[in-house]
C-alpha atoms as a PDB file:
ATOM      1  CA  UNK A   1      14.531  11.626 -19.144  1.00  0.00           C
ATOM      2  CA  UNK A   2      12.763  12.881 -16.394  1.00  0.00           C
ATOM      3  CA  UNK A   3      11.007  16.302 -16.338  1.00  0.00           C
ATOM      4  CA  UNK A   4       9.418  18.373 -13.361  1.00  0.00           C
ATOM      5  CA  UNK A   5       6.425  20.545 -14.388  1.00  0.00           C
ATOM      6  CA  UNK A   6       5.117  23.598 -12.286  1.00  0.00           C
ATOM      7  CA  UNK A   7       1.466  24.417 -12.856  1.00  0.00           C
ATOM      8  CA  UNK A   8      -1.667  26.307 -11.707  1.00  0.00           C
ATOM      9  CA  UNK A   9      -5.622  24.978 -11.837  1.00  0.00           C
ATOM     10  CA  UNK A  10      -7.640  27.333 -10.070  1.00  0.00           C
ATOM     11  CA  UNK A  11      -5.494  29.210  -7.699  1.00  0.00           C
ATOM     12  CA  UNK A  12      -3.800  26.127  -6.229  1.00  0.00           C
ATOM     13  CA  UNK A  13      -0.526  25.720  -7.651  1.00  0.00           C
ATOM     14  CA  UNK A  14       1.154  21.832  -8.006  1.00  0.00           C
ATOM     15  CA  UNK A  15       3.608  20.124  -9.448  1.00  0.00           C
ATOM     16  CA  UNK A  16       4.394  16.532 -11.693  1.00  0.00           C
ATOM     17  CA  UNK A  17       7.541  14.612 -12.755  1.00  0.00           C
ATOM     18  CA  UNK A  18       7.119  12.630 -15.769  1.00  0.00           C
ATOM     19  CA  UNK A  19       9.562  11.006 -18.659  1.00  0.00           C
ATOM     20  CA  UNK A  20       9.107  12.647 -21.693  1.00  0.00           C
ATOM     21  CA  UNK A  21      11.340  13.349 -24.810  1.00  0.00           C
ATOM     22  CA  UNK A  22      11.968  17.054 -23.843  1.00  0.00           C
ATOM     23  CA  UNK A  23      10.517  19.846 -21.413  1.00  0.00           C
ATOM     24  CA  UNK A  24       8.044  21.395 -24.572  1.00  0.00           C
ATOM     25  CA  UNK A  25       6.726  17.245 -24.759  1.00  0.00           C
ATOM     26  CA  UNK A  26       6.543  17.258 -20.573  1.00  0.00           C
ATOM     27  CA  UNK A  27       4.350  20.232 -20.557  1.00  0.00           C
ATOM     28  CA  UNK A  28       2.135  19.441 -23.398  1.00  0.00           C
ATOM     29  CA  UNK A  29       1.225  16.610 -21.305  1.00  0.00           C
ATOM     30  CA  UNK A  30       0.347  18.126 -18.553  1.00  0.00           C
ATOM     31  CA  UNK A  31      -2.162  20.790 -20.589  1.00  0.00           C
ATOM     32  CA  UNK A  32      -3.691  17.686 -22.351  1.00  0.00           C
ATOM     33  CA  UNK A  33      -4.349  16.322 -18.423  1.00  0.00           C
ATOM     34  CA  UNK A  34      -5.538  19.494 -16.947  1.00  0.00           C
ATOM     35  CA  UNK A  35      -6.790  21.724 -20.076  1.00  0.00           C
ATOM     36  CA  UNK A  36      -7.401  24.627 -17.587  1.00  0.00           C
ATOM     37  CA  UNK A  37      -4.073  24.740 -16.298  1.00  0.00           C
ATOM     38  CA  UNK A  38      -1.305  27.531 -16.654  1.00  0.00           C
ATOM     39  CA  UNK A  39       1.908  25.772 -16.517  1.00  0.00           C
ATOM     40  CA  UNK A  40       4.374  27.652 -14.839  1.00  0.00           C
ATOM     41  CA  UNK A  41       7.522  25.498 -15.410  1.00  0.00           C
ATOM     42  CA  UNK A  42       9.127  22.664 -16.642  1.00  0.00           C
ATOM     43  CA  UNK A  43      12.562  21.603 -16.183  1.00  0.00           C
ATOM     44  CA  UNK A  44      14.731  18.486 -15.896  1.00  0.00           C
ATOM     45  CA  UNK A  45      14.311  16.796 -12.780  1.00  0.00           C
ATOM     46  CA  UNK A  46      17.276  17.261 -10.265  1.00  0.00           C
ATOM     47  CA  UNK A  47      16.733  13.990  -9.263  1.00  0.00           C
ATOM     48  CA  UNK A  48      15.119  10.406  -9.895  1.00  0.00           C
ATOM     49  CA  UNK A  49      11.378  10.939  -8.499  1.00  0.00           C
ATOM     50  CA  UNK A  50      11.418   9.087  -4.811  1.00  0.00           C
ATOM     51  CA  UNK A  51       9.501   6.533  -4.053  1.00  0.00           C
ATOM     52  CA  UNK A  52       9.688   6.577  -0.160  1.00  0.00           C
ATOM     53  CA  UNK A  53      12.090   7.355   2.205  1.00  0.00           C
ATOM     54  CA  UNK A  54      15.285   4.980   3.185  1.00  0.00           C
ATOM     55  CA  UNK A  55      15.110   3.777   7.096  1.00  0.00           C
END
């Protein structure tokens, strides 16, 4: 499943959607990729992430 994780590194604030087994998983990853982070969030994604817009 799909999870959306809110996080901060050094004032700037971003974002990630990754598969994981749960949000807990999902944001564990993201600390183990950016160690100085402060995650903010994590949720299920609302959607399947986009890969480019539809013309």
């Amino acid at each position: 499943m799909l999870y959306t994780v809110g996080y901060r590194v050094d004032e700037v604030s971003a974002h990630t959607t990754l598969d994981a087994e749960d949000a807990l998983e999902a944001a564990k990853a993201v600390k183990a990729d950016h160690p100085n982070a402060s995650i903010t969030y994590s949720r299920a994604a609302n959607q399947e992430e986009r890969t480019g817009d539809a013309e």
